[in-house]
PDB file of N, CA and C in Angstrom:
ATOM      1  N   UNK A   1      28.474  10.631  21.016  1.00  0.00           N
ATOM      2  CA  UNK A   1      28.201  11.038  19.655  1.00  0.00           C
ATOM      3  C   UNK A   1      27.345  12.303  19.707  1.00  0.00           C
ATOM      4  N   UNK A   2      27.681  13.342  18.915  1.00  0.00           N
ATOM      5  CA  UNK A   2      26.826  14.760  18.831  1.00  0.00           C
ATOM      6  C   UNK A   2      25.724  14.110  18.178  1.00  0.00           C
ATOM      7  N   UNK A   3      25.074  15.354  18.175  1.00  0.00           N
ATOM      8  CA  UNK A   3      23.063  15.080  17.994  1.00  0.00           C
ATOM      9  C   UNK A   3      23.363  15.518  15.929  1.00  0.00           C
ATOM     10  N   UNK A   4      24.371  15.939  16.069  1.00  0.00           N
ATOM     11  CA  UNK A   4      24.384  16.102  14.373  1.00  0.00           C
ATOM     12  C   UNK A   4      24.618  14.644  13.455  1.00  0.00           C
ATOM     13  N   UNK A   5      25.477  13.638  14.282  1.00  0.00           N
ATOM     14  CA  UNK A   5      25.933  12.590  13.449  1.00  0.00           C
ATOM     15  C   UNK A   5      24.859  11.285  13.991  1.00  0.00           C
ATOM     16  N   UNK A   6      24.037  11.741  15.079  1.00  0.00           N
ATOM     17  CA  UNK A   6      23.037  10.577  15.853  1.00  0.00           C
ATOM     18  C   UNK A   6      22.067  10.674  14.341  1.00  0.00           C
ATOM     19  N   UNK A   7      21.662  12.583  14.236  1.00  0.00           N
ATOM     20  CA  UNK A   7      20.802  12.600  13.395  1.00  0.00           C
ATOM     21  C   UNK A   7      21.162  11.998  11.974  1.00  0.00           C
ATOM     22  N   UNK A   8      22.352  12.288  11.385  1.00  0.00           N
ATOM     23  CA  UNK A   8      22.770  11.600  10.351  1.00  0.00           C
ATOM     24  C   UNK A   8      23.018   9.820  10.129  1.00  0.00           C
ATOM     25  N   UNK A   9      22.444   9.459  11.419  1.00  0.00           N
ATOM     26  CA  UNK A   9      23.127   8.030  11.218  1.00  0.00           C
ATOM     27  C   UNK A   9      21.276   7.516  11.228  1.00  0.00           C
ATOM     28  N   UNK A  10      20.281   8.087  11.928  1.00  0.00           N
ATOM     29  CA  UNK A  10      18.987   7.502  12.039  1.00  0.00           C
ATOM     30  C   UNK A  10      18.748   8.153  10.346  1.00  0.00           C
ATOM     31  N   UNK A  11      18.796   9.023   9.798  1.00  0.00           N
ATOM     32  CA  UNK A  11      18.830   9.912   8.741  1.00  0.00           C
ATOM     33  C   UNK A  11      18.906   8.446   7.437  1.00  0.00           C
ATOM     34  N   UNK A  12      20.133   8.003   7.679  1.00  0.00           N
ATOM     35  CA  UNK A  12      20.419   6.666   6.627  1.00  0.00           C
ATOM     36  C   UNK A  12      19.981   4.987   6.866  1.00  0.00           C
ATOM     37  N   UNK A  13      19.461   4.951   8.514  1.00  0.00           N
ATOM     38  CA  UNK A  13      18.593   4.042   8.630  1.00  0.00           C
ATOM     39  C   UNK A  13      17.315   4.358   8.199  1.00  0.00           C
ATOM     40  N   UNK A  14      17.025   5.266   8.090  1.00  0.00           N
ATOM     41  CA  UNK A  14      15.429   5.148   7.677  1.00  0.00           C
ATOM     42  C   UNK A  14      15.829   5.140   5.539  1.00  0.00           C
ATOM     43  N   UNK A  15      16.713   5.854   5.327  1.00  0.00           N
ATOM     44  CA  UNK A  15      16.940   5.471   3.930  1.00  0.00           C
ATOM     45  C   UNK A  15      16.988   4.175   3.509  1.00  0.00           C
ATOM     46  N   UNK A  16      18.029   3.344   4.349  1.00  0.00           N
ATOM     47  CA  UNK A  16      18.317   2.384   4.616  1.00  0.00           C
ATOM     48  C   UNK A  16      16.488   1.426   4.151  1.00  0.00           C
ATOM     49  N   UNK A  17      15.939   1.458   5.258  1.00  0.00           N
ATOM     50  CA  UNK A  17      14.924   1.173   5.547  1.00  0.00           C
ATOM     51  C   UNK A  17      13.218   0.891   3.852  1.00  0.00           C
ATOM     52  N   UNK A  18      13.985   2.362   3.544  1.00  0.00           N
ATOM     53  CA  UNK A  18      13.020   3.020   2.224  1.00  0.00           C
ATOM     54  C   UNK A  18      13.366   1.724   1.171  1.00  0.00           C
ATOM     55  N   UNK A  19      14.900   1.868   1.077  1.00  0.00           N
ATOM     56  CA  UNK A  19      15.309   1.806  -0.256  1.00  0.00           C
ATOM     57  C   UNK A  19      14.881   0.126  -0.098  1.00  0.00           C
ATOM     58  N   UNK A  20      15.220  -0.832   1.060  1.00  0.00           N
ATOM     59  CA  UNK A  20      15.069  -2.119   0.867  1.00  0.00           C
ATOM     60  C   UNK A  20      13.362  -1.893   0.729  1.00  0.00           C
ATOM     61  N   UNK A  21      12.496  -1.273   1.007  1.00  0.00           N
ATOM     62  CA  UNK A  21      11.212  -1.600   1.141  1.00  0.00           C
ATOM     63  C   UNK A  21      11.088  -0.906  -0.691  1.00  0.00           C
ATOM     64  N   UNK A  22      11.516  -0.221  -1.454  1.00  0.00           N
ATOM     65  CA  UNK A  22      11.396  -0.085  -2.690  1.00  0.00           C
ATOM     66  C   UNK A  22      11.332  -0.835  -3.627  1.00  0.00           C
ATOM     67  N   UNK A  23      12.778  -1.802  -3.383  1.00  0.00           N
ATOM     68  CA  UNK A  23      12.958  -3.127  -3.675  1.00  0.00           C
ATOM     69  C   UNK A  23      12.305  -4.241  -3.479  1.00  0.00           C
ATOM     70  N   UNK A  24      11.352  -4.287  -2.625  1.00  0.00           N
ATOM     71  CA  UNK A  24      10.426  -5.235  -2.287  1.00  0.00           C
ATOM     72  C   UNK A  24       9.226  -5.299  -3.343  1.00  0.00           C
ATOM     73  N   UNK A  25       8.651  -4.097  -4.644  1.00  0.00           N
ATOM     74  CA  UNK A  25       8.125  -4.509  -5.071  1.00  0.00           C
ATOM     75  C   UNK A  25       6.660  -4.345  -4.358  1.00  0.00           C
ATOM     76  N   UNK A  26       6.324  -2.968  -3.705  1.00  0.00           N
ATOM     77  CA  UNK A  26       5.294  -2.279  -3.190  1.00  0.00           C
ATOM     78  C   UNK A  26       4.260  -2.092  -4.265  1.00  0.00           C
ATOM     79  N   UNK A  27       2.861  -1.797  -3.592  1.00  0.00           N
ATOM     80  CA  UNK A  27       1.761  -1.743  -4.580  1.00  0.00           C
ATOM     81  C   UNK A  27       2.209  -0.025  -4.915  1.00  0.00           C
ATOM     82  N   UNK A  28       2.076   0.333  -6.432  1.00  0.00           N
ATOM     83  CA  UNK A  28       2.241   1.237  -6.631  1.00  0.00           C
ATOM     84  C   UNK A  28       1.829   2.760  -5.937  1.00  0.00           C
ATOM     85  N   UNK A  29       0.902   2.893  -5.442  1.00  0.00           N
ATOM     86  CA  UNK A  29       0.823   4.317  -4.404  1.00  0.00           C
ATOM     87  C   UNK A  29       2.036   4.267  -3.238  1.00  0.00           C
ATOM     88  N   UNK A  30       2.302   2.794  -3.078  1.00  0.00           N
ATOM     89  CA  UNK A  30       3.503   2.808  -1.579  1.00  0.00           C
ATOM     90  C   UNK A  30       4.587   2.840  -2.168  1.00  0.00           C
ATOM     91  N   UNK A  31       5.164   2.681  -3.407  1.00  0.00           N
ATOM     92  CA  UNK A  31       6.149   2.917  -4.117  1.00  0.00           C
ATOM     93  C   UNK A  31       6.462   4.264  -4.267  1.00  0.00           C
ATOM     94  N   UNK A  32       5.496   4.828  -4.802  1.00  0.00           N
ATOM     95  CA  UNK A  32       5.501   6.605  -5.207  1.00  0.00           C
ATOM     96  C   UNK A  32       5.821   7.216  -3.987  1.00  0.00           C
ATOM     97  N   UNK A  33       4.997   7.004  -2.743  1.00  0.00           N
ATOM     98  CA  UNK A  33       5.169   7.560  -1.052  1.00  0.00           C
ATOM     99  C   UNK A  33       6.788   7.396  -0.809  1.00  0.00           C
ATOM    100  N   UNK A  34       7.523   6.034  -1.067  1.00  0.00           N
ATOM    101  CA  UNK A  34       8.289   5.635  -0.570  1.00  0.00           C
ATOM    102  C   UNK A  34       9.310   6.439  -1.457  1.00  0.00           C
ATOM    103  N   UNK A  35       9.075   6.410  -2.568  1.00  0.00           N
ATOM    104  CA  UNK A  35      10.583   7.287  -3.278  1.00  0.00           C
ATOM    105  C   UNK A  35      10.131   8.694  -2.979  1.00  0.00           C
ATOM    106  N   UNK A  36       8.731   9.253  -2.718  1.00  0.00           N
ATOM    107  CA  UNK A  36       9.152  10.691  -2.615  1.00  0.00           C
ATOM    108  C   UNK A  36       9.451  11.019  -1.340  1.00  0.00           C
ATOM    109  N   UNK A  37       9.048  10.115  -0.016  1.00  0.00           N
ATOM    110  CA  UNK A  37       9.784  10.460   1.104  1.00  0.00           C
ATOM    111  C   UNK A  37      11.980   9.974   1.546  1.00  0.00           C
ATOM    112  N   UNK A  38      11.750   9.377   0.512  1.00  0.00           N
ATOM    113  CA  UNK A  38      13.144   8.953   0.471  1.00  0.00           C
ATOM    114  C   UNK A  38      14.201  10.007  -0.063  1.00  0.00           C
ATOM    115  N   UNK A  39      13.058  10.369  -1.250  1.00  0.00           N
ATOM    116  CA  UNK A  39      14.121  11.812  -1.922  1.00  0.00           C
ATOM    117  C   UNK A  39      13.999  13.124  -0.825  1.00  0.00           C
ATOM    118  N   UNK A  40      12.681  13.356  -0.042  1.00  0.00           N
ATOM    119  CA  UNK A  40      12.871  14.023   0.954  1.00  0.00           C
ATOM    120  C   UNK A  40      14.061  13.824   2.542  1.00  0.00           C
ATOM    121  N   UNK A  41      14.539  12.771   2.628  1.00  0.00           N
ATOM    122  CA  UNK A  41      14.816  12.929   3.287  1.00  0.00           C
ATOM    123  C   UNK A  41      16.801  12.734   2.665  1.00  0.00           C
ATOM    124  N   UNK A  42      16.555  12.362   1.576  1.00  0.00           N
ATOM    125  CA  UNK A  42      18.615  12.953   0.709  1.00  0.00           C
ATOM    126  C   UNK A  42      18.250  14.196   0.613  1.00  0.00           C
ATOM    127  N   UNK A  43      17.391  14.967   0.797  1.00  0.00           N
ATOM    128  CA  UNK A  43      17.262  16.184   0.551  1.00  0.00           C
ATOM    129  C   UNK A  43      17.184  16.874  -0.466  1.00  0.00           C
ATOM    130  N   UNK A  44      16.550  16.391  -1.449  1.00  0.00           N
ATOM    131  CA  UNK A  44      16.215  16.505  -2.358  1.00  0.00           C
ATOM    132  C   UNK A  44      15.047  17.978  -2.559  1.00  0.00           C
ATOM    133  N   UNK A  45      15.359  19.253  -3.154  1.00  0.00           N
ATOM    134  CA  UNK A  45      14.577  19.500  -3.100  1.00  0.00           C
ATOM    135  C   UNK A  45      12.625  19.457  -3.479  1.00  0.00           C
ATOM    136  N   UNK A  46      11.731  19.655  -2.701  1.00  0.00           N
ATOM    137  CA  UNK A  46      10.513  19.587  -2.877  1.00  0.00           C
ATOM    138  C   UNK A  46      10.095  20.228  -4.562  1.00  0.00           C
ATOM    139  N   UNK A  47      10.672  21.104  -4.829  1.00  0.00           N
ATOM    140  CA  UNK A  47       9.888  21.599  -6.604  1.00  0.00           C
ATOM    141  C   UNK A  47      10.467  19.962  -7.259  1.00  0.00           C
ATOM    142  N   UNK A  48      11.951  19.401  -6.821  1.00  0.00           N
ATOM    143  CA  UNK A  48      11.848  18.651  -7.768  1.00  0.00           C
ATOM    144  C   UNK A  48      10.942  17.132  -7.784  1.00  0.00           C
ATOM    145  N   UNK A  49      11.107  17.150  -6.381  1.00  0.00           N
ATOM    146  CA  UNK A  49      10.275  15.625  -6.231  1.00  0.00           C
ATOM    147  C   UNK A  49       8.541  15.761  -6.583  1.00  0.00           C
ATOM    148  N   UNK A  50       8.246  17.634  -6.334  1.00  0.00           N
ATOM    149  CA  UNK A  50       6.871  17.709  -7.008  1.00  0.00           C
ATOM    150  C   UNK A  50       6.755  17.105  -8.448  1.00  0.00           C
ATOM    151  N   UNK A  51       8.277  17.450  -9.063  1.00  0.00           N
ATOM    152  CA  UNK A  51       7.745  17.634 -10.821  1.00  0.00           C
ATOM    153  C   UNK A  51       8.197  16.065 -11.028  1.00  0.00           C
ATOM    154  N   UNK A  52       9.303  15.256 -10.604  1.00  0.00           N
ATOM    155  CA  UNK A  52       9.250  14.335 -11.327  1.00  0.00           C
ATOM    156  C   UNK A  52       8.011  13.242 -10.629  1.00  0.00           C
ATOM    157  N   UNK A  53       7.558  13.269  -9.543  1.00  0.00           N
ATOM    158  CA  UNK A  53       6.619  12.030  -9.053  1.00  0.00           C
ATOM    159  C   UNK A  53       5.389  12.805  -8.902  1.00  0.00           C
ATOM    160  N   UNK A  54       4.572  13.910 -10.062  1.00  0.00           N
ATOM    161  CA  UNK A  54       3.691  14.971  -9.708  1.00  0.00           C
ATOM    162  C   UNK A  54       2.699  14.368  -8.568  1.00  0.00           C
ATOM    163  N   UNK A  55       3.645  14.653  -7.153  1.00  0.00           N
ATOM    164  CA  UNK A  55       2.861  14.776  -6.100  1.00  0.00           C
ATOM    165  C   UNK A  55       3.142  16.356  -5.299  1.00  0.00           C
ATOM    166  N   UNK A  56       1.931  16.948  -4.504  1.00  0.00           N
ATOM    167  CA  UNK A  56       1.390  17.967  -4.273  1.00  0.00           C
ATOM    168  C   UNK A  56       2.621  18.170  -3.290  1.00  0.00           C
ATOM    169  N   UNK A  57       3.532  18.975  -2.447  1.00  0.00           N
ATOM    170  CA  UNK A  57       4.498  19.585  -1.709  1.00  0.00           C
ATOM    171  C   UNK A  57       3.930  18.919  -0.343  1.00  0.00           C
ATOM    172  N   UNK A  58       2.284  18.989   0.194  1.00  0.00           N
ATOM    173  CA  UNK A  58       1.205  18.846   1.079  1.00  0.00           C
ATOM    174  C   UNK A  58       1.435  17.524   1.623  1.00  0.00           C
ATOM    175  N   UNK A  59       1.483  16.319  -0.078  1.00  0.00           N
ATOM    176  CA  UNK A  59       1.597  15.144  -0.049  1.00  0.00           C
ATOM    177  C   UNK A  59       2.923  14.816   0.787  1.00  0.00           C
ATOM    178  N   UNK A  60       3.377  15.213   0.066  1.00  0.00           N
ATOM    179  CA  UNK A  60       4.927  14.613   0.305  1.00  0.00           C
ATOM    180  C   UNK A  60       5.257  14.865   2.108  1.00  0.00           C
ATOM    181  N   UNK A  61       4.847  16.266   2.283  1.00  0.00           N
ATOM    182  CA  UNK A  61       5.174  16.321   3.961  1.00  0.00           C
ATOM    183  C   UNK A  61       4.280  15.360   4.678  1.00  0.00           C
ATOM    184  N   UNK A  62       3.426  15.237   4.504  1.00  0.00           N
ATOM    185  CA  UNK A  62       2.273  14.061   5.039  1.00  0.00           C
ATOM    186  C   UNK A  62       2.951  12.765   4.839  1.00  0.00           C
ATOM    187  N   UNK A  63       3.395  12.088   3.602  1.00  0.00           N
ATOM    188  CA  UNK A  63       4.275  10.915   4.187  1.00  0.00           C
ATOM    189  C   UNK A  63       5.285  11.213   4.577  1.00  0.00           C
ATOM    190  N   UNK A  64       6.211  12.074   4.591  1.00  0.00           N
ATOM    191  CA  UNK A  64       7.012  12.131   5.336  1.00  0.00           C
ATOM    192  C   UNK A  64       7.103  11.806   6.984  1.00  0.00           C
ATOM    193  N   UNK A  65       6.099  13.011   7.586  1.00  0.00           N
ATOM    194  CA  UNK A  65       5.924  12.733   8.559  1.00  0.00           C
ATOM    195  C   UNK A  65       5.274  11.546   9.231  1.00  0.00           C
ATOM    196  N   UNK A  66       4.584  10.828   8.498  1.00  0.00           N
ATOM    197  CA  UNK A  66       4.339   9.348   9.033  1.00  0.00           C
ATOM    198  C   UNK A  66       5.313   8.755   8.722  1.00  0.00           C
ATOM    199  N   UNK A  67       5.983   8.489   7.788  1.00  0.00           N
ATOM    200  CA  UNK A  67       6.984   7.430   7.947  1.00  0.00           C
ATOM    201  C   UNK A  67       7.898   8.175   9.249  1.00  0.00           C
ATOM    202  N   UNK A  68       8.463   9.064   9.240  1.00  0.00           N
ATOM    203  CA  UNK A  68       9.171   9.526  10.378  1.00  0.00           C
ATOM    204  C   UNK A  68       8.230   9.334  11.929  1.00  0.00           C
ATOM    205  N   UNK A  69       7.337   9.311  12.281  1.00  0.00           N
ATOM    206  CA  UNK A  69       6.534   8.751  12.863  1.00  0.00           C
ATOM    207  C   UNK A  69       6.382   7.340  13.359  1.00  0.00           C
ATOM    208  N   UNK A  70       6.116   6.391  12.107  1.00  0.00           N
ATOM    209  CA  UNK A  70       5.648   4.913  12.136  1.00  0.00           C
ATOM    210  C   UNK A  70       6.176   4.285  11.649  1.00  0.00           C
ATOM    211  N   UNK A  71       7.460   4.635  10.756  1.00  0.00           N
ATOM    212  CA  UNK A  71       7.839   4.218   9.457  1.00  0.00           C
ATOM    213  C   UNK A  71       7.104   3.553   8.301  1.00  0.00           C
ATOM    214  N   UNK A  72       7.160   2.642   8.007  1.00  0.00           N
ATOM    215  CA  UNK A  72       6.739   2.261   6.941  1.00  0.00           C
ATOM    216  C   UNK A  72       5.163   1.900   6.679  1.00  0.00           C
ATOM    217  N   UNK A  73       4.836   1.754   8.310  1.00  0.00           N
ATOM    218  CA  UNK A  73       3.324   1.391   7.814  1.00  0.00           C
ATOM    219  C   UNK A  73       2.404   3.208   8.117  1.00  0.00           C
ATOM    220  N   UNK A  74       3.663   4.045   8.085  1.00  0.00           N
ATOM    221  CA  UNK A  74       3.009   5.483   7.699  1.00  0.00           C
ATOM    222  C   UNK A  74       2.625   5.497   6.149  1.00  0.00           C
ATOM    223  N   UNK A  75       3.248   4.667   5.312  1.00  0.00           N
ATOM    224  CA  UNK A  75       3.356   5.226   3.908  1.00  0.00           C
ATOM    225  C   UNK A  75       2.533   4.235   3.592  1.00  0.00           C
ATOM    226  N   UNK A  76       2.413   2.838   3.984  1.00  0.00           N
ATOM    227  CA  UNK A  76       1.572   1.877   3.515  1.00  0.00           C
ATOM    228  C   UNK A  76       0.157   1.692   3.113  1.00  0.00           C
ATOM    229  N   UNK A  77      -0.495   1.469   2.319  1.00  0.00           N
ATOM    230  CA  UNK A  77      -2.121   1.629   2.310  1.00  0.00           C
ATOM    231  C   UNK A  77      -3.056   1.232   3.488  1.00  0.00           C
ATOM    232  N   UNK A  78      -4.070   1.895   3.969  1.00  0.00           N
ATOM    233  CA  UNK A  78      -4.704   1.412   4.992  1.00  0.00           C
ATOM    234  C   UNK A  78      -5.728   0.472   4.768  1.00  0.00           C
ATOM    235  N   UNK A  79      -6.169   0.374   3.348  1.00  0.00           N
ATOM    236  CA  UNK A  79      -6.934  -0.349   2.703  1.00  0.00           C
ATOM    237  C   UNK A  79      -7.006  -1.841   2.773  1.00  0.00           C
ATOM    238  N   UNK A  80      -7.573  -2.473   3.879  1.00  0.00           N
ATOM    239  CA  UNK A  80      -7.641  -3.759   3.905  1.00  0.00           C
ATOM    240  C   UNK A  80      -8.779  -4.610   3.217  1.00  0.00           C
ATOM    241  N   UNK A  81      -9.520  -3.792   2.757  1.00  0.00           N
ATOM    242  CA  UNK A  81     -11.008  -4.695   1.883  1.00  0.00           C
ATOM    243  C   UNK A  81     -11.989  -4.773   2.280  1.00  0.00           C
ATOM    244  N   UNK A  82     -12.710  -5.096   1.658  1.00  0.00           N
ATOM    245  CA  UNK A  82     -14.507  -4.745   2.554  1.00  0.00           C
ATOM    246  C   UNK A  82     -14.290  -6.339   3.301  1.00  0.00           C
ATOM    247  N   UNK A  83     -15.784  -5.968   4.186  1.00  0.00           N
ATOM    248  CA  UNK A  83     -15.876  -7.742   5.006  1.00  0.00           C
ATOM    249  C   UNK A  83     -16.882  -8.034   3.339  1.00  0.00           C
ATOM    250  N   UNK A  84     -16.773  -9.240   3.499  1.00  0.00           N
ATOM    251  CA  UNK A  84     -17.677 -10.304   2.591  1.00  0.00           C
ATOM    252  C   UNK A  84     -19.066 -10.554   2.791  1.00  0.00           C
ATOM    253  N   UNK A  85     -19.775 -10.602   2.430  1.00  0.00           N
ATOM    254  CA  UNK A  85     -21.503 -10.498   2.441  1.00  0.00           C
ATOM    255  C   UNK A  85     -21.587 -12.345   2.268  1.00  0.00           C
ATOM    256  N   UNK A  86     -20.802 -12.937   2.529  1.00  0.00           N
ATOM    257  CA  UNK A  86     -20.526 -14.686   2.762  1.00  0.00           C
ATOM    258  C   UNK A  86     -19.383 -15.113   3.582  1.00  0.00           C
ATOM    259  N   UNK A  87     -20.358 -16.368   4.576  1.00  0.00           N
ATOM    260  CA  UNK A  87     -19.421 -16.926   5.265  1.00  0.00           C
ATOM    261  C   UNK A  87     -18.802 -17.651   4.547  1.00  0.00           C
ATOM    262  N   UNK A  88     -18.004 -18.215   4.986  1.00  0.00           N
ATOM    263  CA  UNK A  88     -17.032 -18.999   4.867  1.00  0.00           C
ATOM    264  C   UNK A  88     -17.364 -20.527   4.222  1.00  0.00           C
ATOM    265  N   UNK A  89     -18.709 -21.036   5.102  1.00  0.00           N
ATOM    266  CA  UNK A  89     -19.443 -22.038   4.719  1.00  0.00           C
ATOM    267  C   UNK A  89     -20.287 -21.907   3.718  1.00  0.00           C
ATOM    268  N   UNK A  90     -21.170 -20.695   3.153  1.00  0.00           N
ATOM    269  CA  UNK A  90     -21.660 -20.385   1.901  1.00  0.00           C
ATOM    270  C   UNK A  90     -20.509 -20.366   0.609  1.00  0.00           C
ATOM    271  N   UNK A  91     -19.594 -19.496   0.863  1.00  0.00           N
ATOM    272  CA  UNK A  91     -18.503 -19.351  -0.221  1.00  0.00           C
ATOM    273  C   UNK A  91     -18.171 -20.702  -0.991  1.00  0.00           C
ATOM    274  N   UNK A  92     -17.760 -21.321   0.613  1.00  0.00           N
ATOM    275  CA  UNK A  92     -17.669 -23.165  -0.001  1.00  0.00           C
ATOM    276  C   UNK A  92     -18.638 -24.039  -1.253  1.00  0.00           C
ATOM    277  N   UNK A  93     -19.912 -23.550  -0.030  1.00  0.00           N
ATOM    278  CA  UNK A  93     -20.584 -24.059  -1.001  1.00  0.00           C
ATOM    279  C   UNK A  93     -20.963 -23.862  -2.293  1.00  0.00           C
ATOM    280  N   UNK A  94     -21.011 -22.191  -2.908  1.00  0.00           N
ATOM    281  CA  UNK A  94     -20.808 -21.498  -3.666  1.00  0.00           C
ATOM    282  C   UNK A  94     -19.855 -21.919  -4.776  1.00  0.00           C
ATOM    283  N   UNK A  95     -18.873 -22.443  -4.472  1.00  0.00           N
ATOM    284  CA  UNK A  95     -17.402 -22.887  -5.279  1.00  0.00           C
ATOM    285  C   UNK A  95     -18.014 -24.401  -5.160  1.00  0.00           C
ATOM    286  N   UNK A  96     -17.935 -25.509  -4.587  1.00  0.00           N
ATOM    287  CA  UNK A  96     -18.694 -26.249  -5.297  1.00  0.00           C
ATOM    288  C   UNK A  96     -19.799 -26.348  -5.935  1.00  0.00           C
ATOM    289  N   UNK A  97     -20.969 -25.695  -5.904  1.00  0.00           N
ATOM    290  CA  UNK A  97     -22.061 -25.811  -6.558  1.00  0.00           C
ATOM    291  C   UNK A  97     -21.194 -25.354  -8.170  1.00  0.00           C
ATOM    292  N   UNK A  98     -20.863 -24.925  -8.173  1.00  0.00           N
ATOM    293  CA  UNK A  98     -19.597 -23.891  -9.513  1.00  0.00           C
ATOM    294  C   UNK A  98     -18.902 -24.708 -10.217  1.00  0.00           C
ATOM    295  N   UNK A  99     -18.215 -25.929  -9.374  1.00  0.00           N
ATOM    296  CA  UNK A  99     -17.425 -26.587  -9.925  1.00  0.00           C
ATOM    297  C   UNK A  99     -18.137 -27.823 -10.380  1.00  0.00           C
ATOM    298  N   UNK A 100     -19.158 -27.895  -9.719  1.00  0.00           N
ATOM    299  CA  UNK A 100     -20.245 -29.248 -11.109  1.00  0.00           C
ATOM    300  C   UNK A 100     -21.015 -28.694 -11.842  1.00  0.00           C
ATOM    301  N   UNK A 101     -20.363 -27.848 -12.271  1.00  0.00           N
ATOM    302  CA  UNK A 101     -21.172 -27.332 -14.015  1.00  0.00           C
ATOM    303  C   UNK A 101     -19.983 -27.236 -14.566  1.00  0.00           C
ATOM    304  N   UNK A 102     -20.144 -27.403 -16.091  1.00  0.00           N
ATOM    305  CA  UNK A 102     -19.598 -27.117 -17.111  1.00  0.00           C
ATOM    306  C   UNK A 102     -19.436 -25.696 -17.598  1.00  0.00           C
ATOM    307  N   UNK A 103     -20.783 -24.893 -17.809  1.00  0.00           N
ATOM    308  CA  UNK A 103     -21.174 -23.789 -17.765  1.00  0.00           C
ATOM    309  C   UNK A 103     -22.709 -23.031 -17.055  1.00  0.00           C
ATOM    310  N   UNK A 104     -21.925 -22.054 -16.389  1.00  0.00           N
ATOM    311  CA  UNK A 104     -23.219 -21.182 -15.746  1.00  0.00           C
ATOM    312  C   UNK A 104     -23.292 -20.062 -16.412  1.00  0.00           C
ATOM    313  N   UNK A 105     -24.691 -19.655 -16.812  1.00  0.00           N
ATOM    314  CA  UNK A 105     -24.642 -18.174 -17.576  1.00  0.00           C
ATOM    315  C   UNK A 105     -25.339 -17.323 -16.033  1.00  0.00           C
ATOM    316  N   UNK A 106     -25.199 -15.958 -16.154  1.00  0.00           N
ATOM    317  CA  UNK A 106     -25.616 -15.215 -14.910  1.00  0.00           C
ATOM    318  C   UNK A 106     -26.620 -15.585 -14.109  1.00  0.00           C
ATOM    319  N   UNK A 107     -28.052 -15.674 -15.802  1.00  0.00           N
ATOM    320  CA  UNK A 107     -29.280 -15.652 -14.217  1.00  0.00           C
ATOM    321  C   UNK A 107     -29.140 -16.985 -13.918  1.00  0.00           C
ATOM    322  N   UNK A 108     -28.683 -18.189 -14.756  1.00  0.00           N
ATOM    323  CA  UNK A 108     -28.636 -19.405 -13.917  1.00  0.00           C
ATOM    324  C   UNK A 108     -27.852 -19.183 -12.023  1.00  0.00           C
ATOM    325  N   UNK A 109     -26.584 -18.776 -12.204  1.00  0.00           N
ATOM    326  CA  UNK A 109     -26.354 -18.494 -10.570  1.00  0.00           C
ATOM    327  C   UNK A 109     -26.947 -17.497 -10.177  1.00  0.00           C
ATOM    328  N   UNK A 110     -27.359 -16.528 -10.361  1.00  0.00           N
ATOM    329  CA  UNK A 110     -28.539 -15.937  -9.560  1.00  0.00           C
ATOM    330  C   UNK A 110     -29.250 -16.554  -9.450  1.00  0.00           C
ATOM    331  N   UNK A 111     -30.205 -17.132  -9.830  1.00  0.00           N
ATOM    332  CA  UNK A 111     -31.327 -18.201  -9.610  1.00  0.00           C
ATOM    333  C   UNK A 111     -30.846 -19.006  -8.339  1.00  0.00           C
ATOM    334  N   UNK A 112     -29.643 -19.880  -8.564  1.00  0.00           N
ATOM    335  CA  UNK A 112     -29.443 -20.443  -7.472  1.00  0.00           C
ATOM    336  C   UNK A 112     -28.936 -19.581  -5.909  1.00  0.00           C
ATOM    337  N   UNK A 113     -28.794 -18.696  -6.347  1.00  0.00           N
ATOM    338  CA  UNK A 113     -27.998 -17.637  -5.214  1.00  0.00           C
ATOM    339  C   UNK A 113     -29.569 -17.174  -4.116  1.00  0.00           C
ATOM    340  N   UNK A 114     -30.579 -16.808  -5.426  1.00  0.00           N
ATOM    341  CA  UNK A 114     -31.530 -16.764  -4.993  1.00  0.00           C
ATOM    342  C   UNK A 114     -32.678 -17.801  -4.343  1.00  0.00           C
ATOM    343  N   UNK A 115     -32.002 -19.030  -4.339  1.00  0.00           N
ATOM    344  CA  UNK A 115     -32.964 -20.209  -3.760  1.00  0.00           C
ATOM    345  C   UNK A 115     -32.247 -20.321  -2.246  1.00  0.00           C
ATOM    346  N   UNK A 116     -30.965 -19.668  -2.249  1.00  0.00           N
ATOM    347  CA  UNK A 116     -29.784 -20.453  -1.175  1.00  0.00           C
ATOM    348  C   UNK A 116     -29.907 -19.084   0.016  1.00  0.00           C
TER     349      UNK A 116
END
């Protein structure tokens, strides 16, 4: 196989690739990444994928090249969450102390947050 139809065939696996991960129902920034590197790579030109998904020309080559890179976890958020300022065994206890009241107003659980 020539390097023109190798390139055209990895070309529609990674489309391939986009379009089912579109469909999946991505958090919206990996949605936007994912259709504007998708329209980059049907070839779509860049003024248009600037104007309809107003992302920067800059943007768009930047996911591009990670997904072409890593694929999908190029475009994905890196954002996994802060660590928790509670173990596991406080939290617990936290959620029960919570669940034998009826009602807590703030400084009441501060108060207790502050004894614990």
């Amino acid at each position: 196989m020539n390097n023109f139809l190798l390139e055209q065939q990895q070309k529609s696996e990674r489309i391939a690739i986009l379009t089912e991960f579109i469909h999946s129902h991505p958090e919206a920034r990996e949605l936007k990444r994912a259709i504007a590197v998708k329209m980059a790579l049907q070839g779509k030109p860049y003024s248009k994928i600037t104007k309809v998904l107003a992302m920067n020309k800059s943007c768009i080559t930047n996911w591009k090249q990670r997904f072409e890179s890593t694929e999908l976890d190029g475009i994905k958020l890196g954002y996994k969450g802060a660590n928790s300022y509670l173990t596991a065994e406080q939290r617990k206890e936290i959620m029960s102390w919570l669940r034998e009241k009826d009602y807590c107003n703030i400084d009441e659980f501060v108060g207790y947050l502050d004894g614990n």
